[in-house]
N, C-alpha and C. Protein backbone atom coordinates (compact mmCIF):
# COMPACT_ATOMS: atom_id res chain seq x y z
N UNK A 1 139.16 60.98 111.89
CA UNK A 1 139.51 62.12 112.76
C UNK A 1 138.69 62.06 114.05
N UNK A 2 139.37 62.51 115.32
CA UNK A 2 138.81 62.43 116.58
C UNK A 2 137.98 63.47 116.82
N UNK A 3 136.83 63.22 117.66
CA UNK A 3 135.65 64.27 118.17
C UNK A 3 136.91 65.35 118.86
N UNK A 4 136.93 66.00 119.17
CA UNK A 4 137.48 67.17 119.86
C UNK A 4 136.39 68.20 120.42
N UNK A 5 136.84 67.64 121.81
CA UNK A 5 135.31 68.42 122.81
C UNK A 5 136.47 69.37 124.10
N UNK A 6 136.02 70.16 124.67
CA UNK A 6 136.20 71.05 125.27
C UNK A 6 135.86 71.15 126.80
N UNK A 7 136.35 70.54 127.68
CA UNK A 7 135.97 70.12 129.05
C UNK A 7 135.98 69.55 130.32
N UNK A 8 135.67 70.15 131.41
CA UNK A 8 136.41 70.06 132.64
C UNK A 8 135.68 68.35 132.78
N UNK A 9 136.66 67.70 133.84
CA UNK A 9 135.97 66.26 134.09
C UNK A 9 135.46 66.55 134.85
N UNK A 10 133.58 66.10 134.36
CA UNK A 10 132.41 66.26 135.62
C UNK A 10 131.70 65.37 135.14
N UNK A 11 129.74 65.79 135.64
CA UNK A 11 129.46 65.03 135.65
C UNK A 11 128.63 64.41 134.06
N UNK A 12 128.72 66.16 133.26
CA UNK A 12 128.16 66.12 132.28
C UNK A 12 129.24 65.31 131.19
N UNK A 13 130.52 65.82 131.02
CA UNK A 13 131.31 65.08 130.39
C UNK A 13 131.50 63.66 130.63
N UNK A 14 131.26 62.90 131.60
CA UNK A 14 131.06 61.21 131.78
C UNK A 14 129.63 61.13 131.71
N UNK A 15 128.96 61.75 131.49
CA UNK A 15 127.67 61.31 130.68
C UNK A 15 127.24 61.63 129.88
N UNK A 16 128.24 62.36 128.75
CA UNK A 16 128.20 62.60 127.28
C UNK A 16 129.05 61.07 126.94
N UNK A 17 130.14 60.88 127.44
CA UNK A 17 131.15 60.02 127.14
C UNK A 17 130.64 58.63 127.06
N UNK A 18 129.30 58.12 128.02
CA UNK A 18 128.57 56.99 128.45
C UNK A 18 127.83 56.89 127.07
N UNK A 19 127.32 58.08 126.89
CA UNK A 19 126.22 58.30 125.82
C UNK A 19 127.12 57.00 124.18
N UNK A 20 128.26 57.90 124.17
CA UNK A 20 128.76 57.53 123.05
C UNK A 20 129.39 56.23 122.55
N UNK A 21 129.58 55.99 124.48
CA UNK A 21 130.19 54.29 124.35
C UNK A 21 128.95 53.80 124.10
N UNK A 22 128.08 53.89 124.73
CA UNK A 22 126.28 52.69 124.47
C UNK A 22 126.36 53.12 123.12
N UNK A 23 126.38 54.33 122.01
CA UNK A 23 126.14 54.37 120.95
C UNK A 23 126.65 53.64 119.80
N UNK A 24 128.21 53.21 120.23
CA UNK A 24 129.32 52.46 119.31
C UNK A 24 128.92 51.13 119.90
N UNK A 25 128.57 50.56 120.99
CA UNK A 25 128.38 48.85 121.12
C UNK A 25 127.57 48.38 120.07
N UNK A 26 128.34 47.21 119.71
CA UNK A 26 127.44 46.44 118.84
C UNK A 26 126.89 45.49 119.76
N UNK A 27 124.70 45.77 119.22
CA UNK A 27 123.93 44.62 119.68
C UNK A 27 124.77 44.90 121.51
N UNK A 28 124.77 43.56 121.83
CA UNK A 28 124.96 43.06 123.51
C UNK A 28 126.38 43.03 123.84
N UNK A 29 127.22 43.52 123.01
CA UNK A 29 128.97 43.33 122.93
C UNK A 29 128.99 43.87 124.06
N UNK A 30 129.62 43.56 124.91
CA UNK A 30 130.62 44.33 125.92
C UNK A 30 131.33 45.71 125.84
N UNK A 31 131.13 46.62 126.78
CA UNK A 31 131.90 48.04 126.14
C UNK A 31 133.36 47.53 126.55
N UNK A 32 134.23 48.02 125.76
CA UNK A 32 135.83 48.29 125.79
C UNK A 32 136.03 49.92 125.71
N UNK A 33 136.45 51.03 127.71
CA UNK A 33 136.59 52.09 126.88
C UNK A 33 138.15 52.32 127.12
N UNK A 34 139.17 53.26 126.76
CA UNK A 34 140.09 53.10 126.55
C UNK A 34 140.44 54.43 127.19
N UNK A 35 141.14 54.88 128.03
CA UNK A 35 141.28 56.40 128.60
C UNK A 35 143.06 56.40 128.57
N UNK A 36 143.31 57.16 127.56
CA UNK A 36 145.21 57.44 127.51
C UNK A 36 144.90 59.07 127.78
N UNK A 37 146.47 59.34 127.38
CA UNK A 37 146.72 60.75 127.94
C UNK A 37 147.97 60.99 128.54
N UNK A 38 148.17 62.05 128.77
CA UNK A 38 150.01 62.29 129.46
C UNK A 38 149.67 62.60 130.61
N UNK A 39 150.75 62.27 131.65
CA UNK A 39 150.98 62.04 133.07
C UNK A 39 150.11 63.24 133.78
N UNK A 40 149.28 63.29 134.66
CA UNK A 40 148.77 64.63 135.42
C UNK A 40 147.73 64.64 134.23
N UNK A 41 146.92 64.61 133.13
CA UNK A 41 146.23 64.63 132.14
C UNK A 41 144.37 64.61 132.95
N UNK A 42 144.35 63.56 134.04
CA UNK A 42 143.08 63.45 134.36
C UNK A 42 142.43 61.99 134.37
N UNK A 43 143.50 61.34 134.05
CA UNK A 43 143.10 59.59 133.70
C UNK A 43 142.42 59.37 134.46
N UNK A 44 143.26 59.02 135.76
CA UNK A 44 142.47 58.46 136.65
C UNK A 44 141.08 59.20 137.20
N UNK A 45 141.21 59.91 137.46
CA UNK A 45 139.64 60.50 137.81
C UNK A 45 138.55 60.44 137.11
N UNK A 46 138.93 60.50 135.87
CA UNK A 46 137.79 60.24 135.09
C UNK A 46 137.53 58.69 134.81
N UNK A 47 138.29 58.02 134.94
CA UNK A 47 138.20 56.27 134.34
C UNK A 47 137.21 56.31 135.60
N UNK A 48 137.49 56.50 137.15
CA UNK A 48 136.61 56.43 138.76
C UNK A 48 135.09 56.74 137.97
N UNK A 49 135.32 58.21 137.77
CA UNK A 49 133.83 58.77 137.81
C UNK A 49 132.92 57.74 136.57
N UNK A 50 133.71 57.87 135.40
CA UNK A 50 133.05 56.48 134.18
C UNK A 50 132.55 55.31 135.16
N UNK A 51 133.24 54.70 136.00
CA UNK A 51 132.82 53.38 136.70
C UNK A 51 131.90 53.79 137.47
N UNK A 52 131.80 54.89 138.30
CA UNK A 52 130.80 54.71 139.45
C UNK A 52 129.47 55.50 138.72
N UNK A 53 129.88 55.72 137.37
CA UNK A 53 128.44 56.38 136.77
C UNK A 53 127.70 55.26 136.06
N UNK A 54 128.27 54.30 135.90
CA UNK A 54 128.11 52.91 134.71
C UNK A 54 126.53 53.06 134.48
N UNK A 55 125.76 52.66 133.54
CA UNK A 55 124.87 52.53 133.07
C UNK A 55 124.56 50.83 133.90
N UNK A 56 122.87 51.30 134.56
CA UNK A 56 122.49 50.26 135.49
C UNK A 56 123.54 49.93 136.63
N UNK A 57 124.35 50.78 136.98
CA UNK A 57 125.71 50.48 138.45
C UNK A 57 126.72 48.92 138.11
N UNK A 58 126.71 48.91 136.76
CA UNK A 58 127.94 47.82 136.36
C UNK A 58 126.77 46.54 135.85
N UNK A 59 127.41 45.44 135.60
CA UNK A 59 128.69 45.00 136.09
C UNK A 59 129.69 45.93 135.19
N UNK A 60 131.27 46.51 135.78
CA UNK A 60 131.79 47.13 135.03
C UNK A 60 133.37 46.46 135.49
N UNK A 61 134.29 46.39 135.01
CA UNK A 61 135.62 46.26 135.40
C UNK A 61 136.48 47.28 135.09
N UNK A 62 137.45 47.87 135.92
CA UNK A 62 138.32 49.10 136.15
C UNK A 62 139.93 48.32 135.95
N UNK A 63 140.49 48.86 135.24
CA UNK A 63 142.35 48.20 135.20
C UNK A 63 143.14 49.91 134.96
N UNK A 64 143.93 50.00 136.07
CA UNK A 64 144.52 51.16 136.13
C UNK A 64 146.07 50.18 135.18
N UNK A 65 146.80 51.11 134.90
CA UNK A 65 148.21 50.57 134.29
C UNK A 65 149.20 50.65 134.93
N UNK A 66 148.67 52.18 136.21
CA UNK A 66 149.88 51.83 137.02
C UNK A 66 150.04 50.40 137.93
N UNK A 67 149.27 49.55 138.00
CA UNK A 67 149.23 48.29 138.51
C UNK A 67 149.55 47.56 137.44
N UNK A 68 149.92 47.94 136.12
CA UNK A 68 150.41 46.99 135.19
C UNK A 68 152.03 47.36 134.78
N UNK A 69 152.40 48.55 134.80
CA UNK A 69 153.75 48.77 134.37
C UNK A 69 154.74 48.15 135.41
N UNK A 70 155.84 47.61 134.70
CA UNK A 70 156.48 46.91 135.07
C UNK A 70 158.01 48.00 135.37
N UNK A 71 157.68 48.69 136.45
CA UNK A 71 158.47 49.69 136.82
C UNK A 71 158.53 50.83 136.19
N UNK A 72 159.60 51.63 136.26
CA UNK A 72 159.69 53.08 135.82
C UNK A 72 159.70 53.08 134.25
N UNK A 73 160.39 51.83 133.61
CA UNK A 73 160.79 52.05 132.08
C UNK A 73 159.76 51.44 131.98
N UNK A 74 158.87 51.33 131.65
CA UNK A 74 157.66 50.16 131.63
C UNK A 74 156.35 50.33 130.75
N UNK A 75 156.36 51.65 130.48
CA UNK A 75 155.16 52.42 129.68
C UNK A 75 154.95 51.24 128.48
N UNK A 76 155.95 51.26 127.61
CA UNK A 76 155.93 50.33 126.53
C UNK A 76 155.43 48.53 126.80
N UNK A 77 155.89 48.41 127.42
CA UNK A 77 155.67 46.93 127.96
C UNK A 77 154.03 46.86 128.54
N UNK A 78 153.61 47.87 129.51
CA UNK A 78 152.34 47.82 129.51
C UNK A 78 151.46 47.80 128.44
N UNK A 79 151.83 48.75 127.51
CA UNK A 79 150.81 48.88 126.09
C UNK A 79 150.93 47.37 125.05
N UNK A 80 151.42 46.70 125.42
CA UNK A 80 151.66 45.66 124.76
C UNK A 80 150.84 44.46 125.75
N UNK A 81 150.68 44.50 126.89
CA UNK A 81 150.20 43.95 128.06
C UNK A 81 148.59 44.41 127.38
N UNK A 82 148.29 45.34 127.10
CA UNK A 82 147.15 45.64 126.79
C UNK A 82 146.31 45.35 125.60
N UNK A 83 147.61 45.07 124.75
CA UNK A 83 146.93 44.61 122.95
C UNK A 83 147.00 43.44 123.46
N UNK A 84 147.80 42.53 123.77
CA UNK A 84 148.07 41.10 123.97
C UNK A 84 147.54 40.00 125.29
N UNK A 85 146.90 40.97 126.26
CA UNK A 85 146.96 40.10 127.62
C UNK A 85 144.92 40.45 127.73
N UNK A 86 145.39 41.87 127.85
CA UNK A 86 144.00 42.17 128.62
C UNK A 86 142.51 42.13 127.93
N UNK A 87 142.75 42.29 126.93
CA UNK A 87 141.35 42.66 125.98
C UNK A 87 141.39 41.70 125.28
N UNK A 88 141.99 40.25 125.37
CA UNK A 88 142.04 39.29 124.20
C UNK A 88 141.99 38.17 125.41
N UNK A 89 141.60 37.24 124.80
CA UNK A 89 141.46 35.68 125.30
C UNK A 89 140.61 35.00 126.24
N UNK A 90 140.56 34.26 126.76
CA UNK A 90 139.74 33.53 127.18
C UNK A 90 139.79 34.02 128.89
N UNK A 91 140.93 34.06 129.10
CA UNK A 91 141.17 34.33 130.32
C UNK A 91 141.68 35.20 130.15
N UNK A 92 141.45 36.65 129.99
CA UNK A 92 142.56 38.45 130.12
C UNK A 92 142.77 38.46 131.12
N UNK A 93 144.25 38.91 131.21
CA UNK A 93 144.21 39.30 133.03
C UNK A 93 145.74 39.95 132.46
N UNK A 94 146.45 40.23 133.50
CA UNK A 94 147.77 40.77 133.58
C UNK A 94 148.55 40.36 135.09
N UNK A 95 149.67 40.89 135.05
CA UNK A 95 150.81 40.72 136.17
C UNK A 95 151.03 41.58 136.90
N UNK A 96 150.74 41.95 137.92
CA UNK A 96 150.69 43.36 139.10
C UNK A 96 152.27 43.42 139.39
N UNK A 97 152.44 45.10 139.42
CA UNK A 97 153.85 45.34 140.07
C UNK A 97 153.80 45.90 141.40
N UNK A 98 154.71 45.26 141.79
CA UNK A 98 155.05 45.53 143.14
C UNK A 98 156.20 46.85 143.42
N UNK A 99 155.41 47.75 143.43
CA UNK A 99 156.24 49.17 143.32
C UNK A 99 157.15 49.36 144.63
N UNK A 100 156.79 48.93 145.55
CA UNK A 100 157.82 48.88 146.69
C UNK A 100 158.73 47.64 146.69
N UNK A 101 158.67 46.57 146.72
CA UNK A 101 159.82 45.75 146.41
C UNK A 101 160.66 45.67 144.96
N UNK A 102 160.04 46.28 144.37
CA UNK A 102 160.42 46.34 142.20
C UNK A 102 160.31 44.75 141.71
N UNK A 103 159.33 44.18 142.49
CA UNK A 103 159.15 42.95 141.90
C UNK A 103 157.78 42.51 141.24
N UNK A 104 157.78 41.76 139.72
CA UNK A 104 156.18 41.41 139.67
C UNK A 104 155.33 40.90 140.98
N UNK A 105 154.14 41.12 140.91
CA UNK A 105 153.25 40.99 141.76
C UNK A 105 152.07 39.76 141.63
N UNK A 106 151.07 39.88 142.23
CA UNK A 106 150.02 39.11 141.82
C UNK A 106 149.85 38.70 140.53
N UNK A 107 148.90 37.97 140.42
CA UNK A 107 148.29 37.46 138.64
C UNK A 107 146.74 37.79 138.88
N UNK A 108 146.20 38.87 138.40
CA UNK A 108 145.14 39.27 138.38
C UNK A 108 144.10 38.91 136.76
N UNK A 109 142.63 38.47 136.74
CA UNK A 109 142.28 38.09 135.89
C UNK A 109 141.01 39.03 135.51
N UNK A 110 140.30 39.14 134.05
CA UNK A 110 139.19 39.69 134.34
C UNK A 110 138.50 38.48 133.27
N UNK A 111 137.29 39.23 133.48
CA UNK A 111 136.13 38.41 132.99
C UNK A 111 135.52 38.90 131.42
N UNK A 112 135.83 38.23 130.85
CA UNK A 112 135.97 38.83 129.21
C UNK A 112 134.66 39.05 128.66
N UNK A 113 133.56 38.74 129.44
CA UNK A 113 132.53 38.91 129.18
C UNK A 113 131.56 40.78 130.01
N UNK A 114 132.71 40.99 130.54
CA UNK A 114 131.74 41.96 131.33
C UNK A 114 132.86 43.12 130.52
N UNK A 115 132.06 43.99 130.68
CA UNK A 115 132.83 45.75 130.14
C UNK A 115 134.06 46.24 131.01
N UNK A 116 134.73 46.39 130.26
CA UNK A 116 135.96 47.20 131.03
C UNK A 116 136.48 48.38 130.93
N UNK A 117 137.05 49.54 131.68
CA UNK A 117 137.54 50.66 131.58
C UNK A 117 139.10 50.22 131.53
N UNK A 118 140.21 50.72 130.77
CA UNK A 118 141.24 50.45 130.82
C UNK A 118 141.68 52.17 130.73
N UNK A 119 142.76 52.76 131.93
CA UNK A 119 142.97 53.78 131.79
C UNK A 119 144.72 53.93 132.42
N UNK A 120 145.32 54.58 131.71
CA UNK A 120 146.86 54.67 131.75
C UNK A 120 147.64 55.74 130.45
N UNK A 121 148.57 56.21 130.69
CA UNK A 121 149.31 56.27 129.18
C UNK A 121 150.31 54.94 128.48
N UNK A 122 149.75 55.39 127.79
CA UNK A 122 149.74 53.72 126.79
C UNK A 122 148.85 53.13 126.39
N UNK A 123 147.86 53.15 127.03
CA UNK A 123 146.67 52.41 126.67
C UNK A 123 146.48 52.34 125.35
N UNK A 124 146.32 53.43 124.54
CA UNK A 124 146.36 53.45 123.38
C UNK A 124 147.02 53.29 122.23
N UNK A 125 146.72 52.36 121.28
CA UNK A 125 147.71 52.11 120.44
C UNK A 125 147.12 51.69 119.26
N UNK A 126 147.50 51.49 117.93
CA UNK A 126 146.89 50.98 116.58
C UNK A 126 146.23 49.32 116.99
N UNK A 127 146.83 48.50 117.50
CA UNK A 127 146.68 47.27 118.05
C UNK A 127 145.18 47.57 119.21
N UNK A 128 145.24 48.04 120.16
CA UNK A 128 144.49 48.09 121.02
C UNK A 128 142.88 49.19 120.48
N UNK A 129 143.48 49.91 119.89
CA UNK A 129 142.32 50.72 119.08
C UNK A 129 141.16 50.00 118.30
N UNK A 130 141.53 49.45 117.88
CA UNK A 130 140.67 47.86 117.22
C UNK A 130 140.05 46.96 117.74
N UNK A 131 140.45 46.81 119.23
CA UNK A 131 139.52 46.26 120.17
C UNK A 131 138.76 47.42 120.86
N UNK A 132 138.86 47.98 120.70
CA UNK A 132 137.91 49.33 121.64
C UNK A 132 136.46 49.85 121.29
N UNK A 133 135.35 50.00 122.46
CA UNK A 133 134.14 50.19 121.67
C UNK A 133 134.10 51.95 121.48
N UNK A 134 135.39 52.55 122.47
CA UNK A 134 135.46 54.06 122.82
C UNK A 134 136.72 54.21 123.38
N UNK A 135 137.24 55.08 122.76
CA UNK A 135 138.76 55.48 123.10
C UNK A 135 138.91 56.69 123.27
N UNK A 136 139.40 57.24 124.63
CA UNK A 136 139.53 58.50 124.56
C UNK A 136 140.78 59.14 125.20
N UNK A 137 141.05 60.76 124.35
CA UNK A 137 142.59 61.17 124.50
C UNK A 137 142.40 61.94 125.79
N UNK A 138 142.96 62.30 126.46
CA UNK A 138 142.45 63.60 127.36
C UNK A 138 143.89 64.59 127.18
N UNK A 139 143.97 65.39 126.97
CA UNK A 139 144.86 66.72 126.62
C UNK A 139 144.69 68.14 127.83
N UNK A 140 146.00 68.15 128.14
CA UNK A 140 145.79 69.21 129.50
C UNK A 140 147.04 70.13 129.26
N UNK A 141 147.13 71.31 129.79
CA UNK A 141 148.91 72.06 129.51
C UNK A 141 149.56 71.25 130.74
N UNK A 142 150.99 71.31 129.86
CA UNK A 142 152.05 70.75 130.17
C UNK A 142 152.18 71.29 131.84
N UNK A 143 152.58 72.60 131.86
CA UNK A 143 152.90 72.86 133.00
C UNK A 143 151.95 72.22 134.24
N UNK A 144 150.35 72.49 133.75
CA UNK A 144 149.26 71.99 134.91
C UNK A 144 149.38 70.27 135.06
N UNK A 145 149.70 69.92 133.84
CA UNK A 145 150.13 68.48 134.44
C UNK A 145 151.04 68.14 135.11
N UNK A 146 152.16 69.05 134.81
CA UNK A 146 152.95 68.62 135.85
C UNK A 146 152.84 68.34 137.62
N UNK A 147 152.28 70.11 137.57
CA UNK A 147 151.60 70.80 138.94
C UNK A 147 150.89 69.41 139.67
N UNK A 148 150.04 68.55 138.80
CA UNK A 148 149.10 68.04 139.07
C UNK A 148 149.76 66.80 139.94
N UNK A 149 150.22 66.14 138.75
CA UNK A 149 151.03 64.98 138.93
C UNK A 149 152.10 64.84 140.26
N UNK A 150 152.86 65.72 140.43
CA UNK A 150 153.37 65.73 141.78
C UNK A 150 152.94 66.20 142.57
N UNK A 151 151.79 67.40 142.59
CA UNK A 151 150.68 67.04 143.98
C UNK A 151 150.05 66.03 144.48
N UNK A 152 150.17 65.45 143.46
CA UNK A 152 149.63 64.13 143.49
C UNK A 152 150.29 63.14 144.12
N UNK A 153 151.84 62.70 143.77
CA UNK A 153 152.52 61.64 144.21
C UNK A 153 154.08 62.12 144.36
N UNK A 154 154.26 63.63 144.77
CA UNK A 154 155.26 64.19 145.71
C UNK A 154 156.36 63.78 145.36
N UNK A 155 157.36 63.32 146.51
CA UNK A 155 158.44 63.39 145.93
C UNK A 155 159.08 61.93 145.25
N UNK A 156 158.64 61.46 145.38
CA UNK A 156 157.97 59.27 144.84
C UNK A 156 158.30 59.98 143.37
N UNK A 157 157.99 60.67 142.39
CA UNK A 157 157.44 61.05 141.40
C UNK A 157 158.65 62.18 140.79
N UNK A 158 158.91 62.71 141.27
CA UNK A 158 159.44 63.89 140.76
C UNK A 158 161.26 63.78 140.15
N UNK A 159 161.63 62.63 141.05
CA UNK A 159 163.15 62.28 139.70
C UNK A 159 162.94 61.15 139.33
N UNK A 160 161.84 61.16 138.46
CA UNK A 160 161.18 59.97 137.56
C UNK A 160 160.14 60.86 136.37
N UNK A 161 160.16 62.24 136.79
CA UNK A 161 159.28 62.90 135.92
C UNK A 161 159.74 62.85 134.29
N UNK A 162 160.99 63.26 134.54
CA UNK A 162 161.50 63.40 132.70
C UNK A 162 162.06 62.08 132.39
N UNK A 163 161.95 61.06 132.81
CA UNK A 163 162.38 59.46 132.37
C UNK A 163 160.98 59.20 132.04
N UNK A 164 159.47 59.29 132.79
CA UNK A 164 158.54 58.51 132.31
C UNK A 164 158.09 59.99 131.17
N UNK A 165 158.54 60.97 130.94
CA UNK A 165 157.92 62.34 129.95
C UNK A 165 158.84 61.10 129.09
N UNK A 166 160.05 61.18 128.97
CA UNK A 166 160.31 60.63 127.47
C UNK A 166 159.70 59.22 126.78
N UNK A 167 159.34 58.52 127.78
CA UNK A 167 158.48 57.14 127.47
C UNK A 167 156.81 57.69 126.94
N UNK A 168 156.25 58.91 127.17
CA UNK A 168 155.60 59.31 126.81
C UNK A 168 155.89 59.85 125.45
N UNK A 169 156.67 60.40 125.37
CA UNK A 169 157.01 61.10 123.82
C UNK A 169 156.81 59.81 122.84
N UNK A 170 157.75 58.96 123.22
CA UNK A 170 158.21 57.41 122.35
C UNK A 170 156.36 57.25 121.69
N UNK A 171 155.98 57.02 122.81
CA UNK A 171 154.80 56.09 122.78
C UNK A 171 153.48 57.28 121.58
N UNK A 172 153.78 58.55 121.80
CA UNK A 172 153.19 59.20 121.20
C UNK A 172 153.77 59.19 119.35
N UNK A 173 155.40 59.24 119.55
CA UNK A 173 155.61 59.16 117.93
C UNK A 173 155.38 57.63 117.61
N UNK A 174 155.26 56.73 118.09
CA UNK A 174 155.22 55.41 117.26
C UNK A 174 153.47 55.01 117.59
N UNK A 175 152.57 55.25 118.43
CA UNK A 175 151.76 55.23 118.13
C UNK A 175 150.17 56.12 117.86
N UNK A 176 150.91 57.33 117.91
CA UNK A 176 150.09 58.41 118.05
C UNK A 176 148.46 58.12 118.00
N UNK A 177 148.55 57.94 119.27
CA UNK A 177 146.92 57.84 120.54
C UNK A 177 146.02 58.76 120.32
N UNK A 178 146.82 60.14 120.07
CA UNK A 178 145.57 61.49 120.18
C UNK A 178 145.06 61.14 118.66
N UNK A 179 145.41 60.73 117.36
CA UNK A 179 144.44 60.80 116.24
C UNK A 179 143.65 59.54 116.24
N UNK A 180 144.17 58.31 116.96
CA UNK A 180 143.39 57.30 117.25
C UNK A 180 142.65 56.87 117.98
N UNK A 181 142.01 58.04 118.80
CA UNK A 181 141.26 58.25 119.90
C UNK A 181 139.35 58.59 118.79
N UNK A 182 138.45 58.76 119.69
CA UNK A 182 137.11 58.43 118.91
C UNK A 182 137.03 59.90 119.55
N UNK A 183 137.67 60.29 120.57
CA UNK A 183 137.07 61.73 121.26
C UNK A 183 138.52 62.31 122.25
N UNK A 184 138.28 63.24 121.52
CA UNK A 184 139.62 64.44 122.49
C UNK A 184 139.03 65.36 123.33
N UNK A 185 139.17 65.09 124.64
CA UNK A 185 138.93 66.09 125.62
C UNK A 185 140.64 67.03 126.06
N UNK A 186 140.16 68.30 125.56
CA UNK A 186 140.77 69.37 125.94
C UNK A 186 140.77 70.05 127.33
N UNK A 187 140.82 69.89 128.19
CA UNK A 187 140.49 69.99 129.65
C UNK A 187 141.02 71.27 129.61
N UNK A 188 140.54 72.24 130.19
CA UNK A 188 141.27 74.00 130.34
C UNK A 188 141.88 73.74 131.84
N UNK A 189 142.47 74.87 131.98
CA UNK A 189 143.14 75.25 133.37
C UNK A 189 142.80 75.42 134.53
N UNK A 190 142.52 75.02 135.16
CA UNK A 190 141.76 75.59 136.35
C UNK A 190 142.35 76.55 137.55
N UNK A 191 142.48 77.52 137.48
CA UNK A 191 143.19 78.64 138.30
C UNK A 191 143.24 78.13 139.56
N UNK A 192 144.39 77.97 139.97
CA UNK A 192 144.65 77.61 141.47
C UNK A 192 144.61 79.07 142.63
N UNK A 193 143.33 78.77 143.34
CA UNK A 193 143.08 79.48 144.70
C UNK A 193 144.32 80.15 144.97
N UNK A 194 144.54 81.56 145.48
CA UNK A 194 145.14 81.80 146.21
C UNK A 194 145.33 81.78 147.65
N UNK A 195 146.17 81.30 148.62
CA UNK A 195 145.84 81.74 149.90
C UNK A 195 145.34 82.46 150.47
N UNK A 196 144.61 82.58 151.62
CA UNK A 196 144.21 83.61 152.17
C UNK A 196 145.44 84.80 152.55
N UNK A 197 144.97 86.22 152.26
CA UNK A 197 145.78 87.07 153.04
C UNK A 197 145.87 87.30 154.67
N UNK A 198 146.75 87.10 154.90
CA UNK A 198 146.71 87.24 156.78
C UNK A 198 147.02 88.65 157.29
N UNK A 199 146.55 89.06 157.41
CA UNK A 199 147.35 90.68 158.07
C UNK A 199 148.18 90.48 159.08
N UNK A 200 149.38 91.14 158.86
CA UNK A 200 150.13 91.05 159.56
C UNK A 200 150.32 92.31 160.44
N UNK A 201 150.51 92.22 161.80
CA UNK A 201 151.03 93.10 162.38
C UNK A 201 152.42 93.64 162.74
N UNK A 202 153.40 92.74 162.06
CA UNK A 202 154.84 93.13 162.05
C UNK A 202 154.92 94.68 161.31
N UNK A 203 155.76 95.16 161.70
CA UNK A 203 156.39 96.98 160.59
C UNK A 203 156.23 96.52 159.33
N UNK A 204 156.42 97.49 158.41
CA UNK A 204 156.15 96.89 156.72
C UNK A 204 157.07 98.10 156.36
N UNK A 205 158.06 98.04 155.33
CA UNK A 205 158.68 98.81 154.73
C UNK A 205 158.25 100.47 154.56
N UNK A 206 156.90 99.91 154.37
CA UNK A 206 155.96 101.26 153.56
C UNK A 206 155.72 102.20 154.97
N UNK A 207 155.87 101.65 156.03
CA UNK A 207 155.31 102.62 157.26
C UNK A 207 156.15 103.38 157.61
């Protein structure tokens, strides 16, 4: 069963999270940490803040997935990119997509000896869980992810929302990530600011 912790991404939660990866390495092993989660969830920000907090400033390696999915249907194919390409062999590396032409991209490699952050949905899986020194779920409400996610990447994003939600569902019933995770962060809501009030000097109904 997964830790289940309670918390906004800062600076204390990536250095509880640091704590626990150094705690699971075996001896001099390399950390493997694993950051899944649903779309708008917090991935990316937190995989950043994990890297630029690294224990001694690295060496550390960062692999986002959106540089690995192989277009819009692609969730699945990445997570398999991840049991099979990245965390295994002599040479790990993967195949970059080229999101503006829809064509594969570069051949990018990493160094199997240094620690890596791998963060995406998908990441997680029964296969990839087994290579991991720390795996973690991050859990947010639906609606704020949404909010999030297309503030984020506008209108690029938004008639692609319920095609990559159902590649999310898939990936959750066949490999369900959140119980195979070492730690569940529950992230709460964060009340969005209201605008300022402007006074207006136009008539108002009420006068």
């Amino acid at each position: 069963m997964p830790e289940e912790w309670s918390a906004v991404v800062d600076d204390a939660l990536v250095g509880a999270l640091l704590r626990r990866a150094e705690e699971s390495r075996v001896g001099a092993d390399r950390v493997v940490l694993l950051v899944d989660g649903r779309s708008g969830s917090g991935k990316t920000t937190l995989a950043r803040r994990l890297v630029a907090a690294w224990p001694g400033a690295g060496p550390v390696q960062l692999v986002h997935l959106d540089d690995v999915y192989p277009g819009w249907h692609g969730l699945a194919a990445a997570s398999r990119v991840v049991e099979e390409s990245l965390l295994v062999g002599r040479e790990p590396g993967w195949t970059t997509w080229d999101w503006d032409a829809d064509v594969p991209g570069e051949r990018r490699t990493l160094d199997p000896a240094v620690s890596v952050v791998v963060e995406g949905a998908g990441s997680l899986t029964r296969a990839s869980s087994g290579l991991a020194t720390l795996s973690v779920w991050l859990e947010l409400d639906a609606g704020e992810r949404r909010r999030r996610a297309l503030a984020r990447d506008g209108a690029a994003y938004e008639p692609w929302w319920e095609v990559w939600a159902g590649q999310e569902e898939a990936h959750l019933a066949a490999e369900r990530p959140r119980a195979l995770a070492d730690v569940v962060v529950r992230v709460p809501v964060t009340p969005v600011p209201a605008p300022p009030t402007v006074p207006s000097s136009s008539p108002s109904p009420s006068r």
